[in-house]
C-alpha atoms as a PDB file:
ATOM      1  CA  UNK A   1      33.800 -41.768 -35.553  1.00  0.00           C
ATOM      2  CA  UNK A   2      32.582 -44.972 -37.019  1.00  0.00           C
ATOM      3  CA  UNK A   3      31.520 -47.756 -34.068  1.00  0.00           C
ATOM      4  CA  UNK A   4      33.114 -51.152 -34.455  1.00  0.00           C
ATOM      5  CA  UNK A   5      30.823 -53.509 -36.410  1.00  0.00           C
ATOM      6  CA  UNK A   6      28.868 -50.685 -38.118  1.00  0.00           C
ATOM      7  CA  UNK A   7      26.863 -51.562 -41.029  1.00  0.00           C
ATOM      8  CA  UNK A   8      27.423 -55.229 -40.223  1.00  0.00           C
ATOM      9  CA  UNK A   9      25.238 -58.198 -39.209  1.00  0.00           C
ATOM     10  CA  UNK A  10      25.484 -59.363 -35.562  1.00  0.00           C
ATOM     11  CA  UNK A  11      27.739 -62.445 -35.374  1.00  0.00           C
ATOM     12  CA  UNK A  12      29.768 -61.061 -38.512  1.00  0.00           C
ATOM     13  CA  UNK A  13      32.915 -59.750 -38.758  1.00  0.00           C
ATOM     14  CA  UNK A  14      33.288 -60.108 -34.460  1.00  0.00           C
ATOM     15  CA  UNK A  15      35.400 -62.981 -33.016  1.00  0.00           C
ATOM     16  CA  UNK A  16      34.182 -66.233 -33.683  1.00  0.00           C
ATOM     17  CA  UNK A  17      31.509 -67.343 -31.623  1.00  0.00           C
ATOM     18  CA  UNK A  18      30.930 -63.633 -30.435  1.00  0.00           C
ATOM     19  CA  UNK A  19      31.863 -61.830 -27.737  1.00  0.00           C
ATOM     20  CA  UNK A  20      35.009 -63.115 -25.550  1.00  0.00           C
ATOM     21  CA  UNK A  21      35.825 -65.707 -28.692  1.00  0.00           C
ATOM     22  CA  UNK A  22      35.096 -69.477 -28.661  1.00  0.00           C
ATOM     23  CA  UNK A  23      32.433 -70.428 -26.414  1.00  0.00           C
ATOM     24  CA  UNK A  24      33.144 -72.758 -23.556  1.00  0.00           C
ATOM     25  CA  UNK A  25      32.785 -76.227 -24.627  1.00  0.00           C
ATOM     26  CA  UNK A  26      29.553 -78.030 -23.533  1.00  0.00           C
ATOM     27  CA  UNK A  27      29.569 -82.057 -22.133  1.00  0.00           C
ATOM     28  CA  UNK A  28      27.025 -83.029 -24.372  1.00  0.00           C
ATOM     29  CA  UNK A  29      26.031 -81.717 -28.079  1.00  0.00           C
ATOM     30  CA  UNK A  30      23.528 -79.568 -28.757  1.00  0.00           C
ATOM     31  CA  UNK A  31      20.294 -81.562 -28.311  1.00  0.00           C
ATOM     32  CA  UNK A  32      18.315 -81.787 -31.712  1.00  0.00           C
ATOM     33  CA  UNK A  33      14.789 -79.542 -31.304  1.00  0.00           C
ATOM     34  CA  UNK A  34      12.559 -82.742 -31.750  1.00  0.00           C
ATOM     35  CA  UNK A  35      14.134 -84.732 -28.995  1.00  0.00           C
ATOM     36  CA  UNK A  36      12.257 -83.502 -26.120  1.00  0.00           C
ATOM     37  CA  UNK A  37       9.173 -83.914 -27.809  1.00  0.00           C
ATOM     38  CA  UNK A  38       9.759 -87.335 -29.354  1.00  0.00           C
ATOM     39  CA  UNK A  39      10.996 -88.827 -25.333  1.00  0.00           C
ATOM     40  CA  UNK A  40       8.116 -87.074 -23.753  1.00  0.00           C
ATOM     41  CA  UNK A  41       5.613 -88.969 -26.880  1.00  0.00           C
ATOM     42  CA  UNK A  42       7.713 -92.268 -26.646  1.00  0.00           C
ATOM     43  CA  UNK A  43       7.226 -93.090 -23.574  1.00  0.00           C
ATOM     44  CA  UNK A  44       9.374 -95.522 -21.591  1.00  0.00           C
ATOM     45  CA  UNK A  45      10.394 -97.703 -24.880  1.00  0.00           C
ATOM     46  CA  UNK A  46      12.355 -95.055 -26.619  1.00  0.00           C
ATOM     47  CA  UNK A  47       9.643 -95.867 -29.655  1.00  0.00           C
ATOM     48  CA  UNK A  48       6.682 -94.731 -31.096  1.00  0.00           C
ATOM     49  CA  UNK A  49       3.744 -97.198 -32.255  1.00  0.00           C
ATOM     50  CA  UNK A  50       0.650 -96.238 -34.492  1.00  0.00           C
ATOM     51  CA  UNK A  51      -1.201 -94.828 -31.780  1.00  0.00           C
ATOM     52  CA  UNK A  52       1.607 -92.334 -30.218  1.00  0.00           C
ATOM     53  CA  UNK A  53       2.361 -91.050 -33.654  1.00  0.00           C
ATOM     54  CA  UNK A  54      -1.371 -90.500 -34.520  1.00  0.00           C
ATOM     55  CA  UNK A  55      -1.372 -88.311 -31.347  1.00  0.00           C
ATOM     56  CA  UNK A  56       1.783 -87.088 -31.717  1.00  0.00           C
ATOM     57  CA  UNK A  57       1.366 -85.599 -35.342  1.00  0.00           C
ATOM     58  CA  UNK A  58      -2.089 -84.344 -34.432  1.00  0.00           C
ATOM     59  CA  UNK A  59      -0.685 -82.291 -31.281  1.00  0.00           C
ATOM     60  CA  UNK A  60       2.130 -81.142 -33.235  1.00  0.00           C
ATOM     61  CA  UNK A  61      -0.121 -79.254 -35.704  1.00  0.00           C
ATOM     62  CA  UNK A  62       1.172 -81.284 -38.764  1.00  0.00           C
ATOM     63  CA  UNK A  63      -2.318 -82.145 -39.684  1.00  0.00           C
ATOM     64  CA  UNK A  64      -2.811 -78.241 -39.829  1.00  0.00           C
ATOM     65  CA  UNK A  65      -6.368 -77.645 -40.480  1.00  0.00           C
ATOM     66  CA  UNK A  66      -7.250 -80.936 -42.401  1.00  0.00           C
ATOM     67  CA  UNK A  67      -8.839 -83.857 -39.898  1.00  0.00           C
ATOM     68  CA  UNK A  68      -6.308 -86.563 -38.344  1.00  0.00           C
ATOM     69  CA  UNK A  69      -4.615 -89.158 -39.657  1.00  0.00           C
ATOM     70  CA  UNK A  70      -6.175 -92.158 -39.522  1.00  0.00           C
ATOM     71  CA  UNK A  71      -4.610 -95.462 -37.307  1.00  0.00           C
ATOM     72  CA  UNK A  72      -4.040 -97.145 -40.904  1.00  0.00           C
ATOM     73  CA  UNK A  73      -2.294 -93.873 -42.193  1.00  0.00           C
ATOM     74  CA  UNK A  74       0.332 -93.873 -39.538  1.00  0.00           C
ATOM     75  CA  UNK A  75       0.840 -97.569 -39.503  1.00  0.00           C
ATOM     76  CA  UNK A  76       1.799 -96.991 -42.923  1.00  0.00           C
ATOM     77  CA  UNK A  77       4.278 -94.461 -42.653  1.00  0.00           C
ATOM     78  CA  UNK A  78       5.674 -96.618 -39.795  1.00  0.00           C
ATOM     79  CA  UNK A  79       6.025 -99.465 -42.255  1.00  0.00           C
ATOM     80  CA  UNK A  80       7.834 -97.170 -44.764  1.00  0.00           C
ATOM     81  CA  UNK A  81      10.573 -96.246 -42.270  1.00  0.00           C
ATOM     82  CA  UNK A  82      10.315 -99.312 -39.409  1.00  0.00           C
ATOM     83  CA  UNK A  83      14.503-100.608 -40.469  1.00  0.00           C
ATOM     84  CA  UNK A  84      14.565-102.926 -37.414  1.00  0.00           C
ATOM     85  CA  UNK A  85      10.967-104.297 -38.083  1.00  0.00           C
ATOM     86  CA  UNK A  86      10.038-103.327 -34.126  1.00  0.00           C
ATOM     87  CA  UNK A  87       6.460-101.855 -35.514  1.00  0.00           C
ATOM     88  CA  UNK A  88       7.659 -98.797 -33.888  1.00  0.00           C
ATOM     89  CA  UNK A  89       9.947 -95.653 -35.202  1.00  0.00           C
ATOM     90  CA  UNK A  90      13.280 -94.895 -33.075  1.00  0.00           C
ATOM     91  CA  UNK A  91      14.394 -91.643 -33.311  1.00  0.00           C
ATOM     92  CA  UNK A  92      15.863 -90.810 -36.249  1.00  0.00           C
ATOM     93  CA  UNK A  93      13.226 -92.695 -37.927  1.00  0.00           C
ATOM     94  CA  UNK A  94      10.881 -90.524 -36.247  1.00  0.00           C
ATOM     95  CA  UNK A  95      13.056 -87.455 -37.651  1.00  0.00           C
ATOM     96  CA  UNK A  96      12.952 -88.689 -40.898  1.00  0.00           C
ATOM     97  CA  UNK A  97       9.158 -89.327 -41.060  1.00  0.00           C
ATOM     98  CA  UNK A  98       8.868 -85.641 -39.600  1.00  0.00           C
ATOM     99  CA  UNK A  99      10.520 -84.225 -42.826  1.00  0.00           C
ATOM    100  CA  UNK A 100       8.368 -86.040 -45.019  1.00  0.00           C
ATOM    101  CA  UNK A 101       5.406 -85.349 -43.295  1.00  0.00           C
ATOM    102  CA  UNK A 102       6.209 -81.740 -43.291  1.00  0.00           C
ATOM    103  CA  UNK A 103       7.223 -81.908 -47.173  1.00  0.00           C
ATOM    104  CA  UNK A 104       4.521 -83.446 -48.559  1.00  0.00           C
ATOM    105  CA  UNK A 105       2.000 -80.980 -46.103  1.00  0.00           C
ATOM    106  CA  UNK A 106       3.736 -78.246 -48.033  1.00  0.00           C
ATOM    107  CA  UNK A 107       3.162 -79.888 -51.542  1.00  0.00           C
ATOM    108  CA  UNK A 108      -0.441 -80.678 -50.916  1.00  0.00           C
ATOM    109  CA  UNK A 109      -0.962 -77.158 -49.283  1.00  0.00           C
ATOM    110  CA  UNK A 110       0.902 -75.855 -52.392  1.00  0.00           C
ATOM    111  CA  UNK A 111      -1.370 -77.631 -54.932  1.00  0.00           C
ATOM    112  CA  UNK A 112      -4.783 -77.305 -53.378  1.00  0.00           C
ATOM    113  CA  UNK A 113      -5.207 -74.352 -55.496  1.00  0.00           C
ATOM    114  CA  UNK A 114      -8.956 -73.455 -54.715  1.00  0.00           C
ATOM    115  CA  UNK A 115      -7.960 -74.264 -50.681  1.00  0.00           C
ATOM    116  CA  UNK A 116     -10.766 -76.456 -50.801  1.00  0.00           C
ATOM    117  CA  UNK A 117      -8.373 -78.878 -48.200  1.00  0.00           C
ATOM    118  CA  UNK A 118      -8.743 -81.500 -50.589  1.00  0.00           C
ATOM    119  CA  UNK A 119      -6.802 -82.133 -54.791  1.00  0.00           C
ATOM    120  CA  UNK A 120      -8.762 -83.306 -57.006  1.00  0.00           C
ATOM    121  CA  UNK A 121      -7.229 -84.585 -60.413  1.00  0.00           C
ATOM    122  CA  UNK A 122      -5.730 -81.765 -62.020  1.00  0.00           C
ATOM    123  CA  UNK A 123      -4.157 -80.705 -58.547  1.00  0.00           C
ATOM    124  CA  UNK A 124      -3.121 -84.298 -57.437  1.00  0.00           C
ATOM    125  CA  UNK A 125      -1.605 -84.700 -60.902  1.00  0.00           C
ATOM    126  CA  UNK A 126       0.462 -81.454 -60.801  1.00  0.00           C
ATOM    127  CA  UNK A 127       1.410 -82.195 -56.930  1.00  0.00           C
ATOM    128  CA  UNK A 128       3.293 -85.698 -58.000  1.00  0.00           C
ATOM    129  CA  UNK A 129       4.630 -84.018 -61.105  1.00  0.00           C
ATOM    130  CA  UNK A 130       6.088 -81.060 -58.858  1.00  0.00           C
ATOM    131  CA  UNK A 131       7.590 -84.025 -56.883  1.00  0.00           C
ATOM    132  CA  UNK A 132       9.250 -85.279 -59.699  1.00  0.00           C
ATOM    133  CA  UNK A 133       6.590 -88.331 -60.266  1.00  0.00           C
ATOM    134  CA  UNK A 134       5.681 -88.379 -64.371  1.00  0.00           C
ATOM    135  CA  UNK A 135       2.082 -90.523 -64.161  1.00  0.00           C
ATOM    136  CA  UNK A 136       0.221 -91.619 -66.668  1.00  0.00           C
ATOM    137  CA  UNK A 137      -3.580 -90.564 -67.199  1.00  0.00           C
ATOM    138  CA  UNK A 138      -4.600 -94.155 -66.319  1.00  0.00           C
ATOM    139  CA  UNK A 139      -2.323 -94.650 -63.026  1.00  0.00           C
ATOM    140  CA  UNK A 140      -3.674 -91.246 -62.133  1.00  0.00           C
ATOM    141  CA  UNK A 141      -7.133 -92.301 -62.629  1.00  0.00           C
ATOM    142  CA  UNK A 142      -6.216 -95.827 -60.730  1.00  0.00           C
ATOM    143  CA  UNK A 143      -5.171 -93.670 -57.365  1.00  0.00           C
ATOM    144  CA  UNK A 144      -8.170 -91.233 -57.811  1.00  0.00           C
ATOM    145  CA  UNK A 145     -10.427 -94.452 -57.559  1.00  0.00           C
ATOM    146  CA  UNK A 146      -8.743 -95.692 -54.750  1.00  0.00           C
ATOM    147  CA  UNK A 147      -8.153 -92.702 -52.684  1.00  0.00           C
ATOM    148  CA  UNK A 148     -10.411 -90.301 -53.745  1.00  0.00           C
ATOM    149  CA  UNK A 149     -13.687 -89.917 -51.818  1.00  0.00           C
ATOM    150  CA  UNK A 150     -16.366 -87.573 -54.430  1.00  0.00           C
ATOM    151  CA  UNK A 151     -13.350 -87.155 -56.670  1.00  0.00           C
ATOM    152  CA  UNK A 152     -11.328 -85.522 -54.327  1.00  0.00           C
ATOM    153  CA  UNK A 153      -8.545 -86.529 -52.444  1.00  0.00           C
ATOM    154  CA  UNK A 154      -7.781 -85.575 -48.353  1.00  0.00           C
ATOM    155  CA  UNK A 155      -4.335 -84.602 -46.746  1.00  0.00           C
ATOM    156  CA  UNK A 156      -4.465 -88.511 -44.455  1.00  0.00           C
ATOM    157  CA  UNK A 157      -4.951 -90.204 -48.753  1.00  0.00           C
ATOM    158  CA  UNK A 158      -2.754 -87.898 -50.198  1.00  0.00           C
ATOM    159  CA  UNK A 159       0.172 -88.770 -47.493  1.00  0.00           C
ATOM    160  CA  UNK A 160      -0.697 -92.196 -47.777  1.00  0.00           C
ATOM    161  CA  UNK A 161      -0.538 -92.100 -52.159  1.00  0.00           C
ATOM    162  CA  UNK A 162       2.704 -90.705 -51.348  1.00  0.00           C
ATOM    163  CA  UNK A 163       4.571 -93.355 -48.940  1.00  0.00           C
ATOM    164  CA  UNK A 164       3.050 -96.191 -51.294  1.00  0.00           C
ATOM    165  CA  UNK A 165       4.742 -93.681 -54.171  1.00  0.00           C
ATOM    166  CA  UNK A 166       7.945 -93.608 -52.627  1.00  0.00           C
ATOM    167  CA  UNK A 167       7.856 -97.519 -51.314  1.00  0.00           C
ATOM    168  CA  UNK A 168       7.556 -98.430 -55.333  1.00  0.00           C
ATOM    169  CA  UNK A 169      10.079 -96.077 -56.860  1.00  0.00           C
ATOM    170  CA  UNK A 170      12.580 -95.881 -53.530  1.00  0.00           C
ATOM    171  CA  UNK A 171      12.776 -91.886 -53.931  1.00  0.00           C
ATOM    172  CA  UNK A 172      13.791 -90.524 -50.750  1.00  0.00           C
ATOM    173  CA  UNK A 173      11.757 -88.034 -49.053  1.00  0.00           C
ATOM    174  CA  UNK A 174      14.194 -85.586 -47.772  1.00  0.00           C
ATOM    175  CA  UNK A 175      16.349 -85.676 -51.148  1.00  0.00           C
ATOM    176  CA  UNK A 176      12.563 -84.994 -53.393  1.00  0.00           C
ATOM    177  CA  UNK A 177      11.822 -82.545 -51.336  1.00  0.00           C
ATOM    178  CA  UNK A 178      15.263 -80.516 -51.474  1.00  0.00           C
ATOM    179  CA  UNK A 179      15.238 -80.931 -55.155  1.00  0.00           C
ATOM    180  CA  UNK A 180      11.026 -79.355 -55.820  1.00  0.00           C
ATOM    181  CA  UNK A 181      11.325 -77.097 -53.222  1.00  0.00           C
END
Protein backbone atom coordinates (compact mmCIF):
# COMPACT_ATOMS: atom_id res chain seq x y z
CA UNK A 1 0.00 0.00 0.00
CA UNK A 2 1.21 3.23 -1.42
CA UNK A 3 1.13 6.33 1.41
CA UNK A 4 -0.66 9.45 0.27
CA UNK A 5 1.80 11.94 -1.25
CA UNK A 6 4.44 9.29 -2.09
CA UNK A 7 7.05 10.22 -4.46
CA UNK A 8 5.90 13.83 -4.20
CA UNK A 9 7.39 17.12 -2.96
CA UNK A 10 6.04 18.50 0.36
CA UNK A 11 3.50 21.26 -0.36
CA UNK A 12 2.56 19.41 -3.76
CA UNK A 13 -0.24 17.68 -4.68
CA UNK A 14 -1.80 18.28 -0.69
CA UNK A 15 -4.52 20.94 -0.14
CA UNK A 16 -3.53 24.27 -0.80
CA UNK A 17 -1.65 25.86 1.76
CA UNK A 18 -1.02 22.36 3.43
CA UNK A 19 -2.44 20.64 5.96
CA UNK A 20 -6.18 21.64 7.11
CA UNK A 21 -6.40 23.88 3.62
CA UNK A 22 -6.12 27.71 3.45
CA UNK A 23 -4.28 29.15 6.21
CA UNK A 24 -5.99 31.56 8.53
CA UNK A 25 -5.73 34.97 7.24
CA UNK A 26 -3.13 37.25 8.95
CA UNK A 27 -3.96 41.33 9.87
CA UNK A 28 -1.03 42.47 8.29
CA UNK A 29 1.07 41.05 5.12
CA UNK A 30 3.88 39.21 5.34
CA UNK A 31 6.63 41.63 6.40
CA UNK A 32 9.42 41.88 3.63
CA UNK A 33 12.93 40.16 5.17
CA UNK A 34 14.83 43.58 4.99
CA UNK A 35 12.37 45.54 7.02
CA UNK A 36 13.52 44.77 10.40
CA UNK A 37 16.88 45.46 9.53
CA UNK A 38 16.37 48.66 7.55
CA UNK A 39 13.93 50.25 10.94
CA UNK A 40 16.45 49.01 13.38
CA UNK A 41 19.48 51.00 10.84
CA UNK A 42 17.05 54.00 10.18
CA UNK A 43 16.60 55.09 13.17
CA UNK A 44 13.74 57.35 14.27
CA UNK A 45 13.42 59.14 10.62
CA UNK A 46 12.30 56.14 8.71
CA UNK A 47 15.63 57.09 6.42
CA UNK A 48 18.98 56.26 5.92
CA UNK A 49 21.83 59.01 5.32
CA UNK A 50 25.50 58.31 4.07
CA UNK A 51 26.69 57.35 7.30
CA UNK A 52 23.85 54.62 8.33
CA UNK A 53 24.20 53.01 4.96
CA UNK A 54 28.06 52.90 5.16
CA UNK A 55 27.45 50.96 8.43
CA UNK A 56 24.66 49.31 7.38
CA UNK A 57 26.20 47.64 4.16
CA UNK A 58 29.40 46.92 6.06
CA UNK A 59 27.43 44.92 8.93
CA UNK A 60 25.39 43.28 6.44
CA UNK A 61 28.41 41.54 4.84
CA UNK A 62 27.78 43.16 1.36
CA UNK A 63 31.28 44.41 1.30
CA UNK A 64 32.21 40.60 1.68
CA UNK A 65 35.85 40.44 2.04
CA UNK A 66 36.86 43.68 0.09
CA UNK A 67 37.38 46.95 2.61
CA UNK A 68 34.25 49.40 3.17
CA UNK A 69 32.70 51.65 1.20
CA UNK A 70 33.83 54.83 1.43
CA UNK A 71 31.38 58.04 2.82
CA UNK A 72 31.62 59.38 -0.96
CA UNK A 73 30.66 55.83 -2.32
CA UNK A 74 27.43 55.67 -0.45
CA UNK A 75 26.53 59.26 -0.92
CA UNK A 76 26.60 58.32 -4.40
CA UNK A 77 24.43 55.51 -4.52
CA UNK A 78 22.09 57.66 -2.36
CA UNK A 79 22.11 60.25 -5.11
CA UNK A 80 21.30 57.57 -7.75
CA UNK A 81 18.11 56.47 -5.97
CA UNK A 82 17.25 59.73 -3.47
CA UNK A 83 13.39 60.39 -5.71
CA UNK A 84 12.25 62.88 -3.03
CA UNK A 85 15.73 64.67 -2.88
CA UNK A 86 15.65 64.11 1.26
CA UNK A 87 19.61 63.03 1.01
CA UNK A 88 18.35 59.96 2.57
CA UNK A 89 16.86 56.46 1.04
CA UNK A 90 13.18 55.41 2.29
CA UNK A 91 12.53 52.04 2.11
CA UNK A 92 12.01 50.81 -1.01
CA UNK A 93 14.78 52.91 -2.13
CA UNK A 94 16.81 51.19 0.31
CA UNK A 95 15.44 47.77 -1.29
CA UNK A 96 16.29 48.78 -4.50
CA UNK A 97 19.89 49.90 -3.74
CA UNK A 98 20.17 46.39 -1.89
CA UNK A 99 19.62 44.55 -5.27
CA UNK A 100 22.07 46.48 -7.00
CA UNK A 101 24.51 46.31 -4.50
CA UNK A 102 24.14 42.63 -4.34
CA UNK A 103 24.20 42.39 -8.35
CA UNK A 104 26.99 44.18 -9.13
CA UNK A 105 29.01 42.24 -5.87
CA UNK A 106 28.17 39.17 -7.89
CA UNK A 107 29.49 40.63 -11.28
CA UNK A 108 32.68 41.93 -9.83
CA UNK A 109 33.12 38.63 -7.76
CA UNK A 110 32.32 36.88 -11.10
CA UNK A 111 34.98 38.76 -13.13
CA UNK A 112 37.86 39.00 -10.72
CA UNK A 113 39.16 35.99 -12.34
CA UNK A 114 42.63 35.65 -10.52
CA UNK A 115 40.50 36.60 -6.99
CA UNK A 116 42.98 39.13 -6.60
CA UNK A 117 39.73 41.39 -4.97
CA UNK A 118 40.44 43.86 -7.44
CA UNK A 119 39.65 43.94 -12.04
CA UNK A 120 42.00 45.21 -13.78
CA UNK A 121 41.31 46.03 -17.58
CA UNK A 122 40.62 42.93 -19.23
CA UNK A 123 38.29 41.92 -16.19
CA UNK A 124 36.61 45.41 -15.76
CA UNK A 125 36.05 45.37 -19.52
CA UNK A 126 34.40 41.89 -19.63
CA UNK A 127 32.37 42.77 -16.24
CA UNK A 128 30.47 45.91 -18.11
CA UNK A 129 30.22 43.86 -21.27
CA UNK A 130 28.54 40.90 -19.19
CA UNK A 131 26.24 43.77 -17.98
CA UNK A 132 25.28 44.59 -21.25
CA UNK A 133 27.65 47.92 -21.41
CA UNK A 134 29.62 47.80 -25.12
CA UNK A 135 32.77 50.41 -24.20
CA UNK A 136 35.11 51.57 -26.24
CA UNK A 137 39.01 50.99 -25.66
CA UNK A 138 39.35 54.74 -24.91
CA UNK A 139 36.23 55.16 -22.39
CA UNK A 140 37.65 52.03 -20.84
CA UNK A 141 40.98 53.49 -20.52
CA UNK A 142 39.21 56.99 -19.30
CA UNK A 143 37.53 54.95 -16.12
CA UNK A 144 40.79 52.91 -15.52
CA UNK A 145 42.53 56.41 -15.02
CA UNK A 146 40.02 57.61 -12.88
CA UNK A 147 39.22 54.72 -10.75
CA UNK A 148 41.93 52.57 -10.93
CA UNK A 149 44.59 52.75 -8.19
CA UNK A 150 48.11 50.61 -9.77
CA UNK A 151 45.88 49.64 -12.66
CA UNK A 152 43.49 47.92 -10.77
CA UNK A 153 40.21 48.68 -9.79
CA UNK A 154 38.47 47.92 -5.96
CA UNK A 155 34.85 46.61 -5.21
CA UNK A 156 33.93 50.66 -3.38
CA UNK A 157 35.37 52.10 -7.55
CA UNK A 158 33.91 49.43 -9.27
CA UNK A 159 30.28 50.09 -7.52
CA UNK A 160 30.82 53.57 -7.92
CA UNK A 161 31.86 53.15 -12.16
CA UNK A 162 28.69 51.40 -12.08
CA UNK A 163 25.97 53.94 -10.52
CA UNK A 164 27.75 56.78 -12.68
CA UNK A 165 27.18 53.88 -15.63
CA UNK A 166 23.71 53.49 -14.97
CA UNK A 167 23.02 57.46 -14.08
CA UNK A 168 24.29 58.12 -17.96
CA UNK A 169 22.55 55.36 -19.84
CA UNK A 170 19.27 55.06 -17.27
CA UNK A 171 19.63 51.06 -17.30
CA UNK A 172 17.95 49.80 -14.37
CA UNK A 173 19.70 47.72 -11.96
CA UNK A 174 17.29 45.07 -11.11
CA UNK A 175 16.13 44.64 -14.92
CA UNK A 176 20.44 44.31 -16.02
CA UNK A 177 20.86 42.13 -13.61
CA UNK A 178 17.82 39.66 -14.43
CA UNK A 179 18.80 39.82 -18.00
CA UNK A 180 23.18 38.77 -17.38
CA UNK A 181 22.43 36.68 -14.73
Amino acid sequence: MAYQGYGQFPGYGGPPGGPGGYPAQQGFPQQDPLAGYFASVAGGDGQINADELQRCLSQAGLCGNYQSFSLETCRIMIAMLDRDMSGKLGFNEFKELWVCVNGWKQHFMANDTDRSGSVEANELMQAFSNMGYRMSPQALNGILKRYSKDGKIYFDDYVTCCVKLRALTGKLCSQKMLLAS
